[in-house]
PDB file of N, CA and C in Angstrom:
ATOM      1  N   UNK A   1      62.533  79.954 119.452  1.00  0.00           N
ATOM      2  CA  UNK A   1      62.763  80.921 118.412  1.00  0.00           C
ATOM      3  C   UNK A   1      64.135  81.559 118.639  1.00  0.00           C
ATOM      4  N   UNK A   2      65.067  81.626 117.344  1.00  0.00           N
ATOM      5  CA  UNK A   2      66.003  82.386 117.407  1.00  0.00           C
ATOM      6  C   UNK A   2      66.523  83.549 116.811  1.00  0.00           C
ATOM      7  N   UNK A   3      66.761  84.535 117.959  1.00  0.00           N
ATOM      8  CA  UNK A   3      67.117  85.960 118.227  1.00  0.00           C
ATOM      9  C   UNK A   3      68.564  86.320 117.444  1.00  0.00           C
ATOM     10  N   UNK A   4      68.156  86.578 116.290  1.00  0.00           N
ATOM     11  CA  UNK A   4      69.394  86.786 115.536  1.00  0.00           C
ATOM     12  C   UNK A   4      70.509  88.620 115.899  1.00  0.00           C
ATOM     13  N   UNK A   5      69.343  89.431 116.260  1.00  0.00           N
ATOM     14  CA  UNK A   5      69.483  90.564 116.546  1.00  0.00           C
ATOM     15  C   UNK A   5      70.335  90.679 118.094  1.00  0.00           C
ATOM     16  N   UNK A   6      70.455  89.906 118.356  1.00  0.00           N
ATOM     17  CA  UNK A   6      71.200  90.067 120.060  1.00  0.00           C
ATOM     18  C   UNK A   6      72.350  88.846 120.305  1.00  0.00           C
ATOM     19  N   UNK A   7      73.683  89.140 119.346  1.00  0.00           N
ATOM     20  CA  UNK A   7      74.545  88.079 119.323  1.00  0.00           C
ATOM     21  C   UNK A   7      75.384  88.414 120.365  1.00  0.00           C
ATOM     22  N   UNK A   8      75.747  87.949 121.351  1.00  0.00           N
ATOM     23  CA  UNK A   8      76.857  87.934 122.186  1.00  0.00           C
ATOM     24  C   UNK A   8      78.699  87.520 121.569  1.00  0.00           C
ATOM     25  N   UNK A   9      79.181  88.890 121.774  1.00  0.00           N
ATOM     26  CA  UNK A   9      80.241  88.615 121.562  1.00  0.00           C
ATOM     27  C   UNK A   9      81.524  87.537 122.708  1.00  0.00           C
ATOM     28  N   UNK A  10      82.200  86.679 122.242  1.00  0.00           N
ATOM     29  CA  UNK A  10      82.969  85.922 122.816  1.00  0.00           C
ATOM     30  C   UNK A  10      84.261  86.471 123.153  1.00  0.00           C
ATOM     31  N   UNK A  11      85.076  86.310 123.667  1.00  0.00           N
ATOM     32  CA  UNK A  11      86.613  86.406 123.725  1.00  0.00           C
ATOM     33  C   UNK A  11      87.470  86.161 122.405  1.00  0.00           C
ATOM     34  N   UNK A  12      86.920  84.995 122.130  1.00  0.00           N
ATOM     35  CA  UNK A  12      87.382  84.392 120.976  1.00  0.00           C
ATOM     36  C   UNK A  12      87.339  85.028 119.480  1.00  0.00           C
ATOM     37  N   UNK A  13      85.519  85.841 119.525  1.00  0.00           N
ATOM     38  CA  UNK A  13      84.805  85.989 118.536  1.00  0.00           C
ATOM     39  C   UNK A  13      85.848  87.603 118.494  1.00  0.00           C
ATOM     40  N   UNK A  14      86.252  88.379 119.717  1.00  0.00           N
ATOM     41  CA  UNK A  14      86.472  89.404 119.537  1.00  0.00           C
ATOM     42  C   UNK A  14      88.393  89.075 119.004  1.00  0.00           C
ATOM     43  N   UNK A  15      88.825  88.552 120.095  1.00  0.00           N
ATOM     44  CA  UNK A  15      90.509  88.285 119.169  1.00  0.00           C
ATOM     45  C   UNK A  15      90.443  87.639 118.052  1.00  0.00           C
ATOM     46  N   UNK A  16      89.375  87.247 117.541  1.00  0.00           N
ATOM     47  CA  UNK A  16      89.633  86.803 115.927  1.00  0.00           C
ATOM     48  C   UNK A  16      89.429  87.986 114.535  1.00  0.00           C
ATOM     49  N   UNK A  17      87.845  89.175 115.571  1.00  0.00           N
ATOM     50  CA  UNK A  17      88.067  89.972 114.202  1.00  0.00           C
ATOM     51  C   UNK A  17      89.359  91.011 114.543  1.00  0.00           C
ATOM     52  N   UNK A  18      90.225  91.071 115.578  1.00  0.00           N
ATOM     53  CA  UNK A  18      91.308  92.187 115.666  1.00  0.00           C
ATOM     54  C   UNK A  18      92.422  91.338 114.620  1.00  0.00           C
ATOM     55  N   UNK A  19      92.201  90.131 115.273  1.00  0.00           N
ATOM     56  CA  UNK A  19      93.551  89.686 114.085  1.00  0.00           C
ATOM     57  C   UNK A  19      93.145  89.992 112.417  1.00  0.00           C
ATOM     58  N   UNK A  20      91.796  89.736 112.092  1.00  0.00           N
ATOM     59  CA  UNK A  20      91.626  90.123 110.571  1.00  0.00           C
ATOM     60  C   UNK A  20      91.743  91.656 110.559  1.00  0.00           C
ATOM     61  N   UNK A  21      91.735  92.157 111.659  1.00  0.00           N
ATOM     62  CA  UNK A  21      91.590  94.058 111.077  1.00  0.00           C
ATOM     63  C   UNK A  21      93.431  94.378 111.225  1.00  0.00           C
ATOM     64  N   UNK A  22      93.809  93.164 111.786  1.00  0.00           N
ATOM     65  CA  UNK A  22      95.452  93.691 111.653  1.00  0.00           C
ATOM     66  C   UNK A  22      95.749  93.083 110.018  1.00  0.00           C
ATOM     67  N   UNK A  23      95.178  91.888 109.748  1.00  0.00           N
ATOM     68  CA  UNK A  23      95.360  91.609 108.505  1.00  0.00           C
ATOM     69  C   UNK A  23      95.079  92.469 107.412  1.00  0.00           C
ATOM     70  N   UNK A  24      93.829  93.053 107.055  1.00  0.00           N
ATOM     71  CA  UNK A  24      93.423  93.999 106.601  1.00  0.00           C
ATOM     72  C   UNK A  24      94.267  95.489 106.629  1.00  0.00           C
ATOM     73  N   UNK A  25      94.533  95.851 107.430  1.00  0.00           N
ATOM     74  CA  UNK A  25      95.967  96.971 107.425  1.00  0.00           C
ATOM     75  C   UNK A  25      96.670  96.418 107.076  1.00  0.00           C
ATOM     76  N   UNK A  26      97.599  95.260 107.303  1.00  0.00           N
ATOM     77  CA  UNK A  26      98.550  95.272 106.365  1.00  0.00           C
ATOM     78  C   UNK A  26      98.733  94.764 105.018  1.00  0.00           C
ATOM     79  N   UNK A  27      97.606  94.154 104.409  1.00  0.00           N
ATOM     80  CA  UNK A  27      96.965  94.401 103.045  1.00  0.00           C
ATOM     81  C   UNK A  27      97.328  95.441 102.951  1.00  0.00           C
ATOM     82  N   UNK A  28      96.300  96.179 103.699  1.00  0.00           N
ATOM     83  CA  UNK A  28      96.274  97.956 102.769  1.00  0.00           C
ATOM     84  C   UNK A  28      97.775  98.494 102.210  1.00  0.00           C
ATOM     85  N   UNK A  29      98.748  98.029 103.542  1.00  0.00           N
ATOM     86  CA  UNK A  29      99.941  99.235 103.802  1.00  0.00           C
ATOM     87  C   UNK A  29     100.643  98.198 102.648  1.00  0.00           C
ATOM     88  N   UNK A  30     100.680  97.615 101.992  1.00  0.00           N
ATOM     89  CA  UNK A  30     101.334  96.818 100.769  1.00  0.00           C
ATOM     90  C   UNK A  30     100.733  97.066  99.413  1.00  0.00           C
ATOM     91  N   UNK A  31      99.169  97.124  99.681  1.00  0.00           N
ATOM     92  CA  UNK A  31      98.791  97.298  98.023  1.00  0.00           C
ATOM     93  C   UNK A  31      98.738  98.817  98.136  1.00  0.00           C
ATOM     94  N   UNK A  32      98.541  99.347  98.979  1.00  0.00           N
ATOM     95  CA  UNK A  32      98.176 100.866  98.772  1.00  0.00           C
ATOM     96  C   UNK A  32     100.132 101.530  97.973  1.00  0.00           C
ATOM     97  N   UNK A  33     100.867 101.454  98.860  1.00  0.00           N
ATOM     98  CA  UNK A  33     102.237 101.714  98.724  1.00  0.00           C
ATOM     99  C   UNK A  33     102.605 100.981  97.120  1.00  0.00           C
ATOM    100  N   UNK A  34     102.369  99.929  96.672  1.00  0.00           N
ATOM    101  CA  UNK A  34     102.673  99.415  95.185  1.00  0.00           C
ATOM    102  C   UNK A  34     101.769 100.184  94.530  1.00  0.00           C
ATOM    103  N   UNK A  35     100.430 100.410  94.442  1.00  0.00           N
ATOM    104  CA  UNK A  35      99.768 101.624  94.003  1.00  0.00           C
ATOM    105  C   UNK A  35     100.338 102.942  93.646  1.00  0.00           C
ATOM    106  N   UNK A  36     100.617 103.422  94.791  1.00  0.00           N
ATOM    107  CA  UNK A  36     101.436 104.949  94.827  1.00  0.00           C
ATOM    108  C   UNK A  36     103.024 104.525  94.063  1.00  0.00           C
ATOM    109  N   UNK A  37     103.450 103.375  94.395  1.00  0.00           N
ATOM    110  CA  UNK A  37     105.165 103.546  93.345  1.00  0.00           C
ATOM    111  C   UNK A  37     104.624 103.486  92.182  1.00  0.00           C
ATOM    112  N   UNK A  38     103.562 102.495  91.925  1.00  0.00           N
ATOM    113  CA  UNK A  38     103.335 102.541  90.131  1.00  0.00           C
ATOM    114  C   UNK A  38     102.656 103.618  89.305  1.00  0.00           C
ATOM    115  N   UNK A  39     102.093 104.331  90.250  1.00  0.00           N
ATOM    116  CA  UNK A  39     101.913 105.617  89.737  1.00  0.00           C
ATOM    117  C   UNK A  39     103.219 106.923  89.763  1.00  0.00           C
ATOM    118  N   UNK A  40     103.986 106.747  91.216  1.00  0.00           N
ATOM    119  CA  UNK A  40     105.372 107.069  90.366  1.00  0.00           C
ATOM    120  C   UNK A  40     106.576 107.379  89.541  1.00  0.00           C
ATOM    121  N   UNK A  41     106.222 105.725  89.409  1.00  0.00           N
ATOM    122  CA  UNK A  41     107.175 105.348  88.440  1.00  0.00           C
ATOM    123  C   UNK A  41     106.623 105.104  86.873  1.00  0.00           C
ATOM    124  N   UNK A  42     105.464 105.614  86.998  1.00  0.00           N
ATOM    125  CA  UNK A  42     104.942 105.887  85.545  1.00  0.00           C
ATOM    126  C   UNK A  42     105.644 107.233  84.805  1.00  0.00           C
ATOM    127  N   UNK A  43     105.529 108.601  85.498  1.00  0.00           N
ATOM    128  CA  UNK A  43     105.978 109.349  84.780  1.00  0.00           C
ATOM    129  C   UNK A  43     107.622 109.352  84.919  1.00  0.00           C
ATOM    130  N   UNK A  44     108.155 108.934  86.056  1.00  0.00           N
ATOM    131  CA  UNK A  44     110.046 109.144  86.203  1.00  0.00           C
ATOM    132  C   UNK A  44     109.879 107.616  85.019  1.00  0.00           C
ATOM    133  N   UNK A  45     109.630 106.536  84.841  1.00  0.00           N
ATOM    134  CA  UNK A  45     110.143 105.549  84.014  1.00  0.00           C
ATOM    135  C   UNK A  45     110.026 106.420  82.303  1.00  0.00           C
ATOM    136  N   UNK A  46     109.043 107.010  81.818  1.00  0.00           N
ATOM    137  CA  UNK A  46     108.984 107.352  80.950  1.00  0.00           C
ATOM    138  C   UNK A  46     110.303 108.722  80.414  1.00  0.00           C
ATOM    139  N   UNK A  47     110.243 109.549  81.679  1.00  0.00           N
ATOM    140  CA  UNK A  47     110.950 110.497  81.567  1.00  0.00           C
ATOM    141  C   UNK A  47     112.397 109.662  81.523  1.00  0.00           C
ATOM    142  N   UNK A  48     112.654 108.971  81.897  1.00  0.00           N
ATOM    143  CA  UNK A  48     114.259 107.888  82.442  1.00  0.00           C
ATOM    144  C   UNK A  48     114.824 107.935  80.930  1.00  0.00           C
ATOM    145  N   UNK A  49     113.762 107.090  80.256  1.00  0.00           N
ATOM    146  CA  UNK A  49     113.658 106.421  78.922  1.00  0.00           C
ATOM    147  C   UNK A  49     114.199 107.358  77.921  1.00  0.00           C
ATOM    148  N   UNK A  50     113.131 108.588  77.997  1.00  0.00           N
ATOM    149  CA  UNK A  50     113.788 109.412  76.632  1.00  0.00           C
ATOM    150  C   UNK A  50     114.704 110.478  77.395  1.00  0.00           C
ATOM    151  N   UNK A  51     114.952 110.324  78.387  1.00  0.00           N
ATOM    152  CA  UNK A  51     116.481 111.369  78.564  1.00  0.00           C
ATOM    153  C   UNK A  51     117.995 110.287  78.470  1.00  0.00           C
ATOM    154  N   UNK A  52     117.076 109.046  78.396  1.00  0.00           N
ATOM    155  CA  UNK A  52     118.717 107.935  78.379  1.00  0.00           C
ATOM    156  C   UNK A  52     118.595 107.809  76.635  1.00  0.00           C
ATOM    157  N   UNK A  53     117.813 107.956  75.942  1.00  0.00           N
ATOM    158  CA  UNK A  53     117.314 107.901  74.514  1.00  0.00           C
ATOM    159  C   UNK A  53     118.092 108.908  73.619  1.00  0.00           C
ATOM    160  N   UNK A  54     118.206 110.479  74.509  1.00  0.00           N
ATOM    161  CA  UNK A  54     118.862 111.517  74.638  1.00  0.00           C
ATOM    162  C   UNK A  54     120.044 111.328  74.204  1.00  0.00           C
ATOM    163  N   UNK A  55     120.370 110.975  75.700  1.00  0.00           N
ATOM    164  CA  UNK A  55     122.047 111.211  76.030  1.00  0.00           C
ATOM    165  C   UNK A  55     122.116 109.844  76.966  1.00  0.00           C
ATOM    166  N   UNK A  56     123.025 108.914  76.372  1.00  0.00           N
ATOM    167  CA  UNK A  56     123.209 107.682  76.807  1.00  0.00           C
ATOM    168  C   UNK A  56     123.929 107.794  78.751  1.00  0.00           C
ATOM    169  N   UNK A  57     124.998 108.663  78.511  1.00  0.00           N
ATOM    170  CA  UNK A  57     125.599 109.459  79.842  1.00  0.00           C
ATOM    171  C   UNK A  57     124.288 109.604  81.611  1.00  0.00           C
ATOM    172  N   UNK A  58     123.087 109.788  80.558  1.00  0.00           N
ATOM    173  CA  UNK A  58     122.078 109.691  81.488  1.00  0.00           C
ATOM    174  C   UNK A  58     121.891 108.643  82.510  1.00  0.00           C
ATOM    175  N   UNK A  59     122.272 107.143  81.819  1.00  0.00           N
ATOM    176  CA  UNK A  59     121.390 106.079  82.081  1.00  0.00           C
ATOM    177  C   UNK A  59     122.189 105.722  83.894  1.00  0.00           C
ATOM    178  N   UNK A  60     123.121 105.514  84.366  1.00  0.00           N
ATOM    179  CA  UNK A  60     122.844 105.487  85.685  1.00  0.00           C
ATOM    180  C   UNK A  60     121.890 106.266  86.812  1.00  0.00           C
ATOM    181  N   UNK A  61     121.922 107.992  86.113  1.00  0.00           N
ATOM    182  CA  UNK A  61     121.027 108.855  86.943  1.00  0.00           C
ATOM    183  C   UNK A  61     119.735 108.200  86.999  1.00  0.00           C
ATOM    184  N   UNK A  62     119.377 107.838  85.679  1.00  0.00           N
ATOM    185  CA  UNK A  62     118.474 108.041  85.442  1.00  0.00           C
ATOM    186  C   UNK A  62     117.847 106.337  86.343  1.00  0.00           C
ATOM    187  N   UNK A  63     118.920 105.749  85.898  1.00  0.00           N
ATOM    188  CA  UNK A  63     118.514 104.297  86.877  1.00  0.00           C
ATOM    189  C   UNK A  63     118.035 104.575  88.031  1.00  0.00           C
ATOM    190  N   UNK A  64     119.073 105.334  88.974  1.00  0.00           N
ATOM    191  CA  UNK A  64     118.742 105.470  89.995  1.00  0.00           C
ATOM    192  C   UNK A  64     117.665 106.313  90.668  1.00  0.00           C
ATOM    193  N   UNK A  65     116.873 107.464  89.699  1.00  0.00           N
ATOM    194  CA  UNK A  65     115.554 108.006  89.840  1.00  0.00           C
ATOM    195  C   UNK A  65     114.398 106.974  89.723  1.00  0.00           C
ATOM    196  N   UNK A  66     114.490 105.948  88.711  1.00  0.00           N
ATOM    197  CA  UNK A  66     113.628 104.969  88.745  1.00  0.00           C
ATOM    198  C   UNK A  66     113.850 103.799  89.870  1.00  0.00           C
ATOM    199  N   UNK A  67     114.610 103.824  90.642  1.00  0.00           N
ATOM    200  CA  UNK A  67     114.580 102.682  91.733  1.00  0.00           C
ATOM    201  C   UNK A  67     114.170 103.755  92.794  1.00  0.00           C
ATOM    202  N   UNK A  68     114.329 104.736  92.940  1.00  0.00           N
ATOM    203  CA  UNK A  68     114.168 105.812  94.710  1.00  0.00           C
ATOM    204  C   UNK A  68     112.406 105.083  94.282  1.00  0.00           C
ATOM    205  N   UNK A  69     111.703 105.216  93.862  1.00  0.00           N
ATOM    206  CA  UNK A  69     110.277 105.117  94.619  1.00  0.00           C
ATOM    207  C   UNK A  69     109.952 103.706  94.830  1.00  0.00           C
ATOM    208  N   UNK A  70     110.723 102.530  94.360  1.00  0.00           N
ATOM    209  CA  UNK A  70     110.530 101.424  94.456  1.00  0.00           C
ATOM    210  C   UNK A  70     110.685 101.144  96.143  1.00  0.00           C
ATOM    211  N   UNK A  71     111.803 102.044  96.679  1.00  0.00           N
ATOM    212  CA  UNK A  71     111.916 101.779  98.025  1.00  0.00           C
ATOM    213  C   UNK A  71     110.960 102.111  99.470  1.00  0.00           C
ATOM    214  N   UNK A  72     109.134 102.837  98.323  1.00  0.00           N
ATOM    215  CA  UNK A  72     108.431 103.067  99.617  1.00  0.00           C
ATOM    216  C   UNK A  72     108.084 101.584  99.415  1.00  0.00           C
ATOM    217  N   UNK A  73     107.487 100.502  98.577  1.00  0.00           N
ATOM    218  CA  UNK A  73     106.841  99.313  98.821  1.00  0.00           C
ATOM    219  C   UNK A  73     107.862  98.583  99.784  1.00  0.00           C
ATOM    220  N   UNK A  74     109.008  99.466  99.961  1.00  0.00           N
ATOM    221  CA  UNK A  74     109.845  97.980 101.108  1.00  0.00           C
ATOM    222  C   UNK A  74     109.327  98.792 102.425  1.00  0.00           C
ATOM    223  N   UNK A  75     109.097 100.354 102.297  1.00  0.00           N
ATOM    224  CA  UNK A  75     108.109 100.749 103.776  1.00  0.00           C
ATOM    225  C   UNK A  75     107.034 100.232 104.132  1.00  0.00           C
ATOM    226  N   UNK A  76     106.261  99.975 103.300  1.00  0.00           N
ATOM    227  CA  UNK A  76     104.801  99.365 103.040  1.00  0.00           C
ATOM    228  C   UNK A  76     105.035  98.042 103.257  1.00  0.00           C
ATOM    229  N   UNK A  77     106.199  96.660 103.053  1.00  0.00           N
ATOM    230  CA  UNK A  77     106.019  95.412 103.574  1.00  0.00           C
ATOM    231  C   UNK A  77     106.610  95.758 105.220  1.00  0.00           C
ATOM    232  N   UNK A  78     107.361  96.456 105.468  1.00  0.00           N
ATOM    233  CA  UNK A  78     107.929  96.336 106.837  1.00  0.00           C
ATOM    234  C   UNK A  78     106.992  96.913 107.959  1.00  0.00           C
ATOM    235  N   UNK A  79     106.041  97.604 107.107  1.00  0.00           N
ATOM    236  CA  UNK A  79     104.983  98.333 108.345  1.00  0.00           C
ATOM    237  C   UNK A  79     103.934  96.977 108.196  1.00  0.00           C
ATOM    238  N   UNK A  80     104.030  96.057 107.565  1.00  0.00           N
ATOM    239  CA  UNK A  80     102.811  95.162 107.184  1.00  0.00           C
ATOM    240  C   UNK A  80     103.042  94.122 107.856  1.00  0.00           C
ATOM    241  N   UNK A  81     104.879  93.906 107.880  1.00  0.00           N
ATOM    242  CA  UNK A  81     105.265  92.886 109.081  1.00  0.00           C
ATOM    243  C   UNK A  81     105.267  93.509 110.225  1.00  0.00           C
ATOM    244  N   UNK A  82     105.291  94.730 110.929  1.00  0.00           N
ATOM    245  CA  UNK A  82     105.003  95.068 112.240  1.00  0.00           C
ATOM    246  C   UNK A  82     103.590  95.063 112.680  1.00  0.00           C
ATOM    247  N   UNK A  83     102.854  95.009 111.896  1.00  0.00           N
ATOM    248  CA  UNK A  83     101.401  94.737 112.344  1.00  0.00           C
ATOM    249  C   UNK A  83     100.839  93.723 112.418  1.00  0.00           C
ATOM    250  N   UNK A  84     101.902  92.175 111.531  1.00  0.00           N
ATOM    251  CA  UNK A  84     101.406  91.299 111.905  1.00  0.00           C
ATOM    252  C   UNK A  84     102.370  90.358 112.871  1.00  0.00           C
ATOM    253  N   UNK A  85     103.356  90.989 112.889  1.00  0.00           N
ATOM    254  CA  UNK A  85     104.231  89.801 114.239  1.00  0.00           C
ATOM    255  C   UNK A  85     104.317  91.084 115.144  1.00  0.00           C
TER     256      UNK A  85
END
């Protein structure tokens, strides 16, 4: 008869789920961070739009308010490559 309730963990069995829980963080630290810019860049893209709609003079500022949050998802891949190399 087999004892499903009393599994012995391996060496193997244990460095395989750390590598998926490093995988799993750095999932997170990538979709979570594109999450938070696209919520962001929902209200600065809209606001960008009708102040360059405005006053044409706007449109570099305004470029460059809509790229600042694009630059946490490059925090979010570089913390995602330190967790996995």
């Amino acid at each position: 008869m087999v004892d499903f309730g009393t599994a012995e963990l391996t060496l193997e069995m244990i460095q395989a789920s750390q590598l998926g829980m490093r995988a799993v963080g750095a999932g997170l630290a990538v979709g979570l961070t594109g999450v938070g810019t696209g919520l962001a860049e929902m209200g600065i893209g809209a606001a960008a739009v009708g102040a360059t709609a405005e006053n044409r003079d706007m449109f570099g500022l305004a470029l460059l308010f809509t790229v600042i949050p694009e630059t946490i998802v490059i925090f979010g891949l570089v913390v995602a490559l330190l967790l996995l190399f």
